[in-house]
Protein backbone atom coordinates (compact mmCIF):
# COMPACT_ATOMS: atom_id res chain seq x y z
CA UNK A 1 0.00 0.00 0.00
CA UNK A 2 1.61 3.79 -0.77
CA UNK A 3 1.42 5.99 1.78
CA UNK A 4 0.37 9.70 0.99
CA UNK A 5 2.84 12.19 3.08
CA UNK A 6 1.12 15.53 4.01
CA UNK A 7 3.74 18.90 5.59
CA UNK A 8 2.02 17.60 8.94
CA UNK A 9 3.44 14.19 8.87
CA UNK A 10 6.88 15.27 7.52
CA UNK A 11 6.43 17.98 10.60
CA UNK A 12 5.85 15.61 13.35
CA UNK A 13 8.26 13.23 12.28
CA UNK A 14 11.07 16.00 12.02
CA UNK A 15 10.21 17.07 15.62
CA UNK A 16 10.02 13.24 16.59
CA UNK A 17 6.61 13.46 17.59
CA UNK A 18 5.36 10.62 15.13
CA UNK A 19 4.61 7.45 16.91
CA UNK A 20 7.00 4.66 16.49
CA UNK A 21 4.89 2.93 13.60
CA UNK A 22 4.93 6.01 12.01
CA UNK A 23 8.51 6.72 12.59
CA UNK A 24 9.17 3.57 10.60
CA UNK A 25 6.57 4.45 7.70
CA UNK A 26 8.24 7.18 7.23
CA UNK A 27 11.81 6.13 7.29
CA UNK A 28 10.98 3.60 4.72
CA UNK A 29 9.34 6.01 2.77
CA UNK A 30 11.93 8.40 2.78
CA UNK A 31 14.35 5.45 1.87
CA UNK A 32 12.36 4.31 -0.87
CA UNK A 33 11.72 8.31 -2.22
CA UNK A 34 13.89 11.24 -3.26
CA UNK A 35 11.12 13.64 -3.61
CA UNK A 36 10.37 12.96 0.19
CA UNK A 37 13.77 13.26 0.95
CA UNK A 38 14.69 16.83 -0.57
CA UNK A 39 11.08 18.02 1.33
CA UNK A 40 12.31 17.11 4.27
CA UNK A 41 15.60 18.41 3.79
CA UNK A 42 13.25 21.67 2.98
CA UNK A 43 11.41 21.14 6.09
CA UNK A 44 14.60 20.73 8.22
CA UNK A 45 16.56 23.64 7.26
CA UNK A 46 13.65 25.95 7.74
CA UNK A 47 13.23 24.42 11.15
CA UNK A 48 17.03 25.67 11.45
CA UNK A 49 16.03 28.87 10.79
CA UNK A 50 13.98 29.41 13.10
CA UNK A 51 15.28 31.75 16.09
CA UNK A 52 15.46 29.81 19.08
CA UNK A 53 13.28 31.30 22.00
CA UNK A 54 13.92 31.07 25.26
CA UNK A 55 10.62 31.34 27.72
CA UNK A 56 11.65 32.76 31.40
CA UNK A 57 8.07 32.60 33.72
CA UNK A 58 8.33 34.50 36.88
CA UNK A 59 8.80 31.43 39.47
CA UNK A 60 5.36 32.66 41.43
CA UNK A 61 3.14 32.20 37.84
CA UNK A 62 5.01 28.50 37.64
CA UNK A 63 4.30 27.72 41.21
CA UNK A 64 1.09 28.47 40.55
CA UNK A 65 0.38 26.12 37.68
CA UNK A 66 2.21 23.76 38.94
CA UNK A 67 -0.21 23.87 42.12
CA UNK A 68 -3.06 23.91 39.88
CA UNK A 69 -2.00 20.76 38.19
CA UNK A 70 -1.65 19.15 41.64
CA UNK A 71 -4.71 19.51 43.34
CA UNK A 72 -8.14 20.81 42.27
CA UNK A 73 -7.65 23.93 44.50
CA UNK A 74 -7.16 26.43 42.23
CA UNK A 75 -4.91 29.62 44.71
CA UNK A 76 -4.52 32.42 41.94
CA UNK A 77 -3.31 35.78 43.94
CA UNK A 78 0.10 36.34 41.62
């Protein structure tokens, strides 16, 4: 059976966020196709382009979510 690759699948697989059987689809795939290959060659060097963000939470907002995910009590006074 041939297996249709959308940007979503290349996408999750480039981020390693396929599941394993689709990990393996997709390596075969991408063995067995040079089309697929050169997109996600595409795919990977924009993904290198992309600026790399770092996210800094004030440690009260964080303790707070982190409580929240804890217990049902919900404390929000930040």
């Amino acid at each position: 059976m041939h297996k249709t690759f959308t940007q979503n699948d290349m996408i999750a697989y480039l981020y390693g966020e396929s599941t394993p059987d689709q990990t393996k689809t997709t390596e075969a795939a991408l063995a067995a196709d040079p089309v697929l290959r050169s997109e996600l060659a595409e795919l990977t060097q924009a993904q290198a382009s992309l600026p790399r963000v770092r996210f800094n939470a004030r440690r009260r907002l964080m303790d707070v979510i982190r409580n929240y995910a804890m217990g049902p009590d919900l404390q929000l006074s930040v």
